[in-house]
N, C-alpha and C. Protein backbone atom coordinates (compact mmCIF):
# COMPACT_ATOMS: atom_id res chain seq x y z
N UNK A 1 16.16 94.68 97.41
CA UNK A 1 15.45 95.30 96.31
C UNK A 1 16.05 96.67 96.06
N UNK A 2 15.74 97.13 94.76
CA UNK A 2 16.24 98.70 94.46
C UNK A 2 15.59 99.62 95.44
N UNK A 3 16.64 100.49 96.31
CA UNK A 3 16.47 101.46 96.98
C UNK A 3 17.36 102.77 96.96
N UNK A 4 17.94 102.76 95.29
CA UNK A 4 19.27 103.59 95.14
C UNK A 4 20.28 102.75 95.74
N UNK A 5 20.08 101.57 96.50
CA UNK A 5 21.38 100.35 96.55
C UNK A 5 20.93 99.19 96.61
N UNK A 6 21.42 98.15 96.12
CA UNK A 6 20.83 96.96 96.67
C UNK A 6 20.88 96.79 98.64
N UNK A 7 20.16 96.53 99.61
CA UNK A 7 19.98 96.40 100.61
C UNK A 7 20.20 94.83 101.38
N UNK A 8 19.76 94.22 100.77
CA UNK A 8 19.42 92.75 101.12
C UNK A 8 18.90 91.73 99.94
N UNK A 9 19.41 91.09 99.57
CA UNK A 9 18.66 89.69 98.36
C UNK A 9 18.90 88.64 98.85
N UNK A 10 17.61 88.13 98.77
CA UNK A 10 17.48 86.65 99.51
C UNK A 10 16.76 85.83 98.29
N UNK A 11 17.44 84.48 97.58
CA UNK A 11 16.99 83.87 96.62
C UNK A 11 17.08 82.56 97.27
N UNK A 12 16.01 82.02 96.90
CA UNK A 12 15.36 80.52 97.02
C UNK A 12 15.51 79.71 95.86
N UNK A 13 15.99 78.74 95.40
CA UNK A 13 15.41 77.80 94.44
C UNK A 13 15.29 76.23 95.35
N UNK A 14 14.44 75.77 94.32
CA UNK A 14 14.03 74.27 94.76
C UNK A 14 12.98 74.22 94.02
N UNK A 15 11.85 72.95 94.11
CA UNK A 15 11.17 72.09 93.95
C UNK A 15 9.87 72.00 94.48
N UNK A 16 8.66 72.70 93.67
CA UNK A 16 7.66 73.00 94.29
C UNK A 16 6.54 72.21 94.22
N UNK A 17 5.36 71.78 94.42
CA UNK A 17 4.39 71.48 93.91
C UNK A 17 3.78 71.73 92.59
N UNK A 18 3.05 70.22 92.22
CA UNK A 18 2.67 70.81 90.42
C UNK A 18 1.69 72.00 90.18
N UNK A 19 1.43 72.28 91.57
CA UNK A 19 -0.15 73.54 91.07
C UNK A 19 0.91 75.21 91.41
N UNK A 20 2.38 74.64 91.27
CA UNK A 20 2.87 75.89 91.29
C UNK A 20 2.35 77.45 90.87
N UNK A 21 1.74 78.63 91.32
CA UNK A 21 1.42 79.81 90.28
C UNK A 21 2.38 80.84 90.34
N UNK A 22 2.80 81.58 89.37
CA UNK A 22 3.82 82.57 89.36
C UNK A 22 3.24 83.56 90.41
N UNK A 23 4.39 84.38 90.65
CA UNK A 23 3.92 85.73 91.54
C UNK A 23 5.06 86.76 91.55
N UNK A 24 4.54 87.98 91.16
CA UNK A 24 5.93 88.68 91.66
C UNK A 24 4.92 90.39 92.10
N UNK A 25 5.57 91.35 92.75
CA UNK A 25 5.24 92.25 93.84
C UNK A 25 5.88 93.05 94.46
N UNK A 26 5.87 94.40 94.12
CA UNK A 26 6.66 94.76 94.86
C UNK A 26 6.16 96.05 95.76
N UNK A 27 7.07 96.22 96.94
CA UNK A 27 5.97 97.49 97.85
C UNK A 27 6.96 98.31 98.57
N UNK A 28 6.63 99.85 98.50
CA UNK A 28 7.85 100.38 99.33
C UNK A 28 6.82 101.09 100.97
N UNK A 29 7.79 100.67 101.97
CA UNK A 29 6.54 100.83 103.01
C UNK A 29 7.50 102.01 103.53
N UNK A 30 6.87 102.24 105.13
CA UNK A 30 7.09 103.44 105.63
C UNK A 30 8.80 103.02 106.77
N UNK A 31 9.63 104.09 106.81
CA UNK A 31 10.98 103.45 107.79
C UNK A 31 11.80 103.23 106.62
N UNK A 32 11.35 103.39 105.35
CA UNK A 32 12.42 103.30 103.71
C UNK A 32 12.61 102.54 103.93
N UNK A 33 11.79 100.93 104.06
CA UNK A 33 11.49 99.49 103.58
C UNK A 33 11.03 99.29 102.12
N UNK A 34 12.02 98.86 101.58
CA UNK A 34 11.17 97.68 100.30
C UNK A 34 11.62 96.77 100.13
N UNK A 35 10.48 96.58 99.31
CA UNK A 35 9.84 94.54 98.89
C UNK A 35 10.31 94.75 97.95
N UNK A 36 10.63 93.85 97.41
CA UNK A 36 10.57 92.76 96.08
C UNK A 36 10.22 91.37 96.14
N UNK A 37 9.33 90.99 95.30
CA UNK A 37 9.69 89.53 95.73
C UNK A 37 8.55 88.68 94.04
N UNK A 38 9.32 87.93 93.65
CA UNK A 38 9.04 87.22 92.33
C UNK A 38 9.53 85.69 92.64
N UNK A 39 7.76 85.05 92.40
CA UNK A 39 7.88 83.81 92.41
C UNK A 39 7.48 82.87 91.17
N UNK A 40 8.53 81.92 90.75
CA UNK A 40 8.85 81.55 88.99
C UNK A 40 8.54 80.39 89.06
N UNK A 41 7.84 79.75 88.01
CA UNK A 41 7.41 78.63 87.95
C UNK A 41 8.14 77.77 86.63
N UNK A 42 8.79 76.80 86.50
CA UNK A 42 9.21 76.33 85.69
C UNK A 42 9.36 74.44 85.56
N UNK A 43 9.17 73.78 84.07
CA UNK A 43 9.08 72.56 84.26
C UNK A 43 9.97 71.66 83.70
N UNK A 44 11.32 72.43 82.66
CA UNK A 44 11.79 72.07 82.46
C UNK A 44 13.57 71.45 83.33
N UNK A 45 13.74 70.28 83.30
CA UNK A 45 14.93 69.45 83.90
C UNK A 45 15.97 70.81 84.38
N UNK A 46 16.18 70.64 85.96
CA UNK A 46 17.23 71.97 85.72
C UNK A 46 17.15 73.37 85.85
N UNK A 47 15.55 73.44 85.76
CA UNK A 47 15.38 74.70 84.82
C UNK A 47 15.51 75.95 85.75
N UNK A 48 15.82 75.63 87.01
CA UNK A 48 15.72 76.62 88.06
C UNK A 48 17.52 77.03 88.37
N UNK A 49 18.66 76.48 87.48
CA UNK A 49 19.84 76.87 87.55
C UNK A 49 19.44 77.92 86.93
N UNK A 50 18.61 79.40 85.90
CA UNK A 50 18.80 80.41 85.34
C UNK A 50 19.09 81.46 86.35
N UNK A 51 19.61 82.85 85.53
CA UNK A 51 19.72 83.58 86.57
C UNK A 51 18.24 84.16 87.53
N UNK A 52 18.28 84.40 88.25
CA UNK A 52 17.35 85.20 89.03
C UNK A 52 17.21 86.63 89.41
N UNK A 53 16.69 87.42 88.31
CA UNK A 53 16.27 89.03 88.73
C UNK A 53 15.11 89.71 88.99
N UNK A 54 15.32 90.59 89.90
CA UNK A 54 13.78 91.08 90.51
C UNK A 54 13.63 92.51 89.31
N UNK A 55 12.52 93.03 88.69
CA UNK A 55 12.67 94.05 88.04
C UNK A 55 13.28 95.30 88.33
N UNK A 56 13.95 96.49 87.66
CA UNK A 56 13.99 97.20 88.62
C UNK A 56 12.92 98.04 88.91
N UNK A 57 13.06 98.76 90.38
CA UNK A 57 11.72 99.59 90.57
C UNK A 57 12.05 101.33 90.26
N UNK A 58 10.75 101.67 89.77
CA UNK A 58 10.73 102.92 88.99
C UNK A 58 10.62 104.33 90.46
N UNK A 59 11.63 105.40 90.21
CA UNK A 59 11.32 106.36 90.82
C UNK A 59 10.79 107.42 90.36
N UNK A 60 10.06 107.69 89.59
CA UNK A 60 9.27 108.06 88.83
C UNK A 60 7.98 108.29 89.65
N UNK A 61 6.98 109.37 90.72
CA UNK A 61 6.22 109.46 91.18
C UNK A 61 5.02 109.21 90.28
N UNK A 62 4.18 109.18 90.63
CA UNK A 62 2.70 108.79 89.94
C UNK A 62 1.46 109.27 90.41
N UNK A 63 1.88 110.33 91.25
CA UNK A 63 0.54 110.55 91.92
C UNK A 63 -0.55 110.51 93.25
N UNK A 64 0.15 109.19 92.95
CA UNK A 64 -0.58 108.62 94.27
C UNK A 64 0.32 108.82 96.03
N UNK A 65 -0.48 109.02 96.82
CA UNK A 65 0.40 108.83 98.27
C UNK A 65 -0.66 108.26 99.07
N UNK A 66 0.13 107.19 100.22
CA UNK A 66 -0.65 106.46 100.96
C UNK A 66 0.40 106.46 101.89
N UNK A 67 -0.59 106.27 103.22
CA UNK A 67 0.12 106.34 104.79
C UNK A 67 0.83 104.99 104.30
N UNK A 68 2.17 105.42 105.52
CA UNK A 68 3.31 104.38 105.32
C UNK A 68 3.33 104.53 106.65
N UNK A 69 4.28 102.92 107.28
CA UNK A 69 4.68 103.15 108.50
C UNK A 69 5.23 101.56 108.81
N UNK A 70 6.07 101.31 108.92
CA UNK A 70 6.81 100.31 109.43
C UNK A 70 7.43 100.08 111.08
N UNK A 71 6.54 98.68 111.35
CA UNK A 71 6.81 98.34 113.08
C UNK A 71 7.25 96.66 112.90
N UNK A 72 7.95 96.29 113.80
CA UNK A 72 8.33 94.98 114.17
C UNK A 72 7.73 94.54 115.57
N UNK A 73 7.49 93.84 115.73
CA UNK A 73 6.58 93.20 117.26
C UNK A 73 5.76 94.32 117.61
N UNK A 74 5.12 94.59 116.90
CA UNK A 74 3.92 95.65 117.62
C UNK A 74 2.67 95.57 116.38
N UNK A 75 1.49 95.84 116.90
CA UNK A 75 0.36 95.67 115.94
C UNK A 75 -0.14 96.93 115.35
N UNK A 76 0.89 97.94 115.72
CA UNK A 76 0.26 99.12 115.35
C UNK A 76 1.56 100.00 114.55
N UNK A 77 1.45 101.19 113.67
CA UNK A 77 2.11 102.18 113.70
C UNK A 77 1.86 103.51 113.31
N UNK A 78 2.56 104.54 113.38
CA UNK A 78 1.88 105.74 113.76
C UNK A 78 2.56 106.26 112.17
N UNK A 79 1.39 106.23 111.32
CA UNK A 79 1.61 106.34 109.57
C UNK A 79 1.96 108.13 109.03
N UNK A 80 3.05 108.04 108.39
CA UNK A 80 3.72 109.04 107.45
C UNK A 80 2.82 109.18 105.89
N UNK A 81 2.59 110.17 105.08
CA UNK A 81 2.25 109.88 104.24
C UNK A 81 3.50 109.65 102.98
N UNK A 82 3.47 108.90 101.87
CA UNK A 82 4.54 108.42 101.55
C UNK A 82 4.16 108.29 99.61
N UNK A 83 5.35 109.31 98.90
CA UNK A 83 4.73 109.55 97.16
C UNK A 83 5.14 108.14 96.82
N UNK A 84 3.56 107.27 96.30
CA UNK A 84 4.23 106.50 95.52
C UNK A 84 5.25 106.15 93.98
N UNK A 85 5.26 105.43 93.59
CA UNK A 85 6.78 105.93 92.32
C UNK A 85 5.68 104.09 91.61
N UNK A 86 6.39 104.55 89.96
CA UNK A 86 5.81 103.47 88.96
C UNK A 86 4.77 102.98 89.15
N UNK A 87 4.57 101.61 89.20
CA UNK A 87 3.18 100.99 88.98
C UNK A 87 2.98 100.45 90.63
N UNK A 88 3.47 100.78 91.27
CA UNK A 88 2.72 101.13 92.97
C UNK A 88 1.52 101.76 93.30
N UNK A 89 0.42 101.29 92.58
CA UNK A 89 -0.49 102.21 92.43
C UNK A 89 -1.72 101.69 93.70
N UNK A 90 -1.48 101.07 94.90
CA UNK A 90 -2.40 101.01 95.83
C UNK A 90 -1.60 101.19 97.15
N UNK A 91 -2.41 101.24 98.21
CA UNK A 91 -2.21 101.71 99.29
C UNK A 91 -2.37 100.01 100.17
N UNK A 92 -1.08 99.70 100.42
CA UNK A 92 -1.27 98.62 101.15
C UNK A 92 -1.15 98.48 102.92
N UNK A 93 -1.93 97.65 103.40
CA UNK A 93 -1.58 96.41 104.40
C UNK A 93 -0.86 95.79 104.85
N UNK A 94 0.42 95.64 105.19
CA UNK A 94 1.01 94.42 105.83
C UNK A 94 0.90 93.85 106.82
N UNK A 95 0.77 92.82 107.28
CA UNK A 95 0.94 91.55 108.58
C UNK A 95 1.52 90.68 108.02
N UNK A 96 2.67 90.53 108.60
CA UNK A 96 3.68 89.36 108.66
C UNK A 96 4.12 88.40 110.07
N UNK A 97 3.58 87.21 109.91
CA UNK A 97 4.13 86.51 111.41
C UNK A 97 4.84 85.49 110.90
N UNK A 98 5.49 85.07 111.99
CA UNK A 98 6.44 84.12 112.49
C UNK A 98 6.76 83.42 113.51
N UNK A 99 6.34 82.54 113.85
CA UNK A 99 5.84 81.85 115.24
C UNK A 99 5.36 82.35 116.00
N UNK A 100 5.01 82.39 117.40
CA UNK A 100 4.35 82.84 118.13
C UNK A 100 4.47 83.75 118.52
N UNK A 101 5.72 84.41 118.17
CA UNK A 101 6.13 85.80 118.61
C UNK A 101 6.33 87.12 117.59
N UNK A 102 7.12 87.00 116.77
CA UNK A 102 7.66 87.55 115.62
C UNK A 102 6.66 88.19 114.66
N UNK A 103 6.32 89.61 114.88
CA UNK A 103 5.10 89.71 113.69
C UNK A 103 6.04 91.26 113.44
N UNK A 104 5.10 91.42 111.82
CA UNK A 104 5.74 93.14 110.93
C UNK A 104 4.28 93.60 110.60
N UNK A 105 4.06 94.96 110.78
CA UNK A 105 3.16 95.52 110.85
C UNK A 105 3.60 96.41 109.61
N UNK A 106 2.80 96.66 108.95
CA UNK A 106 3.24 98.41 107.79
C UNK A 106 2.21 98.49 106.66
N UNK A 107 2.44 99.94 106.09
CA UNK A 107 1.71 100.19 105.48
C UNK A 107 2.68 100.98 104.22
N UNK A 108 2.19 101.68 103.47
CA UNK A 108 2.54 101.67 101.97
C UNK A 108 2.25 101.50 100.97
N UNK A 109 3.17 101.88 99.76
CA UNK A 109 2.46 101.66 98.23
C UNK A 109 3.19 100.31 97.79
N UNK A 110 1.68 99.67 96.70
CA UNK A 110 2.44 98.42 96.25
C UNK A 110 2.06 98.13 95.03
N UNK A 111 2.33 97.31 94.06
CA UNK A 111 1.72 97.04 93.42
C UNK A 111 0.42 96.23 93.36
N UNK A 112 -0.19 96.24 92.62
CA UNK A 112 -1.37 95.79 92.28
C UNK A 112 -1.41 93.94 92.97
N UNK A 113 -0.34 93.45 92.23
CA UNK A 113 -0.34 91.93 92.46
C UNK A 113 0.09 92.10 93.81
N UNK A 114 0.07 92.79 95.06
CA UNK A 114 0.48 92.43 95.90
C UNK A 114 -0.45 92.25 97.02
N UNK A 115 -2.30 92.82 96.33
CA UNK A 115 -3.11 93.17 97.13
C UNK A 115 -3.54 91.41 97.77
N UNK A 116 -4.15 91.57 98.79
CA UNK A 116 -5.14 90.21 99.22
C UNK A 116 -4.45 89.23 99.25
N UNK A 117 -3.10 89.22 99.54
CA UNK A 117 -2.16 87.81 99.93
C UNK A 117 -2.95 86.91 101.24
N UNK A 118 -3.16 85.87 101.01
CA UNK A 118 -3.56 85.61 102.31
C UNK A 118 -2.68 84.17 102.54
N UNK A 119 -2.18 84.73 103.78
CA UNK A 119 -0.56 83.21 104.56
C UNK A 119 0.21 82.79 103.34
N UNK A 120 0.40 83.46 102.62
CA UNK A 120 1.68 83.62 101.45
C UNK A 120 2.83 83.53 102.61
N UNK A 121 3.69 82.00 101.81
CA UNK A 121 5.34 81.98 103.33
C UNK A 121 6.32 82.38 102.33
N UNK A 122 6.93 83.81 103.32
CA UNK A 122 8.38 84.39 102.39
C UNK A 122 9.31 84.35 103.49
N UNK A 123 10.82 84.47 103.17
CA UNK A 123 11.85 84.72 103.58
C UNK A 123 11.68 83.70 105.13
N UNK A 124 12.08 82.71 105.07
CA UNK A 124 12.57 81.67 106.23
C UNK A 124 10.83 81.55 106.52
N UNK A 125 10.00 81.47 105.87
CA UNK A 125 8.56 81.28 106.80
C UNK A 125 7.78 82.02 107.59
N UNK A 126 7.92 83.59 107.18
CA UNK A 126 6.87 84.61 107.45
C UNK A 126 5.99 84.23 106.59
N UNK A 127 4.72 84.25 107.51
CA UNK A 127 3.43 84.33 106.63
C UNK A 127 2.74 85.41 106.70
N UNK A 128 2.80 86.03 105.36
CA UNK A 128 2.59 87.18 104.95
C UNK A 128 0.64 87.63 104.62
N UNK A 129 0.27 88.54 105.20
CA UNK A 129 -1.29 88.82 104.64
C UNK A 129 -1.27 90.10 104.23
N UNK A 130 -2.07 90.25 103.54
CA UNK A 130 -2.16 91.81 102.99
C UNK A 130 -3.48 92.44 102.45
N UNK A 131 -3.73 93.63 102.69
CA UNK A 131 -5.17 94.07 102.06
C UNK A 131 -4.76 96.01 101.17
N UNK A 132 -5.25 95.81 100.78
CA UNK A 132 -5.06 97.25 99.53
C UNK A 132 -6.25 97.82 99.54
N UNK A 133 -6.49 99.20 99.69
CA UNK A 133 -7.44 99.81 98.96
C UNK A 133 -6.76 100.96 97.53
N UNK A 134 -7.85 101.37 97.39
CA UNK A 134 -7.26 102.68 96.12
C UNK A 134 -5.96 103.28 96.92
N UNK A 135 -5.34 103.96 96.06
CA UNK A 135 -4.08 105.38 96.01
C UNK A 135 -5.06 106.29 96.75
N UNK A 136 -3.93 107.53 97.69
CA UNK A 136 -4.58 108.25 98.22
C UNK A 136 -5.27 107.92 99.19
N UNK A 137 -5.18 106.90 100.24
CA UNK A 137 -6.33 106.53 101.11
C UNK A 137 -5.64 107.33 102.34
N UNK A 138 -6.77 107.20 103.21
CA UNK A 138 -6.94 108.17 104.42
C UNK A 138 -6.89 107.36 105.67
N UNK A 139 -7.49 108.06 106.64
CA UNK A 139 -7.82 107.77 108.00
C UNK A 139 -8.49 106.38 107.89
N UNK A 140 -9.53 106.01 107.07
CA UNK A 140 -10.38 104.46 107.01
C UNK A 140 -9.70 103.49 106.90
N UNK A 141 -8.31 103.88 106.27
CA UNK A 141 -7.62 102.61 105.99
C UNK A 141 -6.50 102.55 107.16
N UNK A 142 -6.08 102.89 108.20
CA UNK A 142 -6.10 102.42 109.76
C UNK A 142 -7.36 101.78 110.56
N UNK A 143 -8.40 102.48 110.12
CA UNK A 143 -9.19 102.22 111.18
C UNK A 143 -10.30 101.23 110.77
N UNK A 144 -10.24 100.84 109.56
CA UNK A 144 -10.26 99.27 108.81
C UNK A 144 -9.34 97.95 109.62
N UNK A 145 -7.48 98.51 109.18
CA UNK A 145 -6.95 97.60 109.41
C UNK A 145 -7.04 97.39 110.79
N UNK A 146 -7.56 98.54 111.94
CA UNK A 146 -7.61 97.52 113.10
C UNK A 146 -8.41 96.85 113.48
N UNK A 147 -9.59 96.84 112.81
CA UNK A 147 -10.67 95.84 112.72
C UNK A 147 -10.07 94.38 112.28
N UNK A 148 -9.62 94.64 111.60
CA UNK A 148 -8.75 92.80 110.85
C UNK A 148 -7.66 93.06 111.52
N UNK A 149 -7.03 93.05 112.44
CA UNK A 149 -5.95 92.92 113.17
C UNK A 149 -6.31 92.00 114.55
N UNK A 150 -7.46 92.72 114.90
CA UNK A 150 -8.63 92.22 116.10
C UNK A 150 -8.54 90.63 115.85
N UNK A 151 -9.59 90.72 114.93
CA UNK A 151 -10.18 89.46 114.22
C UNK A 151 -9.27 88.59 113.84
N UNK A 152 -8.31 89.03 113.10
CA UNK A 152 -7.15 88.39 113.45
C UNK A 152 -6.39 87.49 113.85
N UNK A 153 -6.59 88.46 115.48
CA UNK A 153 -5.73 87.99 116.45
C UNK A 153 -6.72 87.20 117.18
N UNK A 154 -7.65 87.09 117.57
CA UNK A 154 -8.90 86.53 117.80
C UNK A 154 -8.97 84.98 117.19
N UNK A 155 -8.46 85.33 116.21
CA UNK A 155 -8.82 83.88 115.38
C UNK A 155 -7.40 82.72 115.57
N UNK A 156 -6.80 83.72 115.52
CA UNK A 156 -5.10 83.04 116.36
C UNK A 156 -5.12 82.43 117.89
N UNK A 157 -6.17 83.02 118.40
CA UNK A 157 -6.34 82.68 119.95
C UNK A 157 -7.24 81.83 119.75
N UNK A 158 -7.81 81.07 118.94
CA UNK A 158 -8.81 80.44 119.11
C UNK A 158 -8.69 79.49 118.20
N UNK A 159 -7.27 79.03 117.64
CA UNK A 159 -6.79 78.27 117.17
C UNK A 159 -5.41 77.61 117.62
């Protein structure tokens, strides 16, 4: 995704189910991580040979700042506050797993469509969850997410 360079692009096409729904999202977290990610729905023969572009993202501040903080195998991280830019206008959540081991923890600004993902599978089969409150959030929104981290993980052990 745009970070003043391209970093990494990972494109998928294939053949989805008919209750396909579009999606696209993007989030810049804490560790100068970002998302992109746009999912296209189409029915015509073929129709997935077009090109494939993610928008670009605006650096343009807006106002808003929300703790950021990016971890890999750990359930926690120790959050930066971070200016969001364009239509990043909430303060997100991340949990990302991957088999039994493999999880991404972070926080950050995202867009709107990116709030309340729940086991959304990206990039090789992370299943992605996410929760948002308003721009500007504080201390509650750690000490929220470790309540649903718990529960969580709780519910993973007991499945």
């Amino acid at each position: 995704f745009f970070a003043g360079e391209l970093l990494q692009s990972v494109e998928e096409k294939g053949c989805a189910s008919s209750s396909c729904v579009p999606l696209d999202f993007s989030a810049s977290l804490g560790n100068n991580q970002t998302f992109g990610y746009k999912h296209q729905c189409c029915q015509d023969e073929l129709c997935n040979k077009r090109e494939f572009q993610l928008p670009q993202k605006s650096s343009h501040p807006n106002g808003i700042k929300c703790p950021a903080c990016y971890s890999v195998d750990d359930i926690s991280c120790e959050p930066d506050f971070l200016t969001c830019t364009g239509a990043e206008t909430k303060c997100v959540n991340v949990i990302g797993i991957s088999g039994p081991i493999f999880m991404i923890f972070a926080m950050g600004c995202a867009t709107e469509t990116a709030c309340n993902l729940k086991n959304i599978s990206i990039l090789n089969n992370i299943k992605l969850h996410t929760y948002c409150v308003e721009g500007n959030g504080g201390p509650r929104v750690t000490s929220f997410m470790s309540s649903i981290l718990t529960g969580f993980f709780l519910l993973k052990a007991l499945l």
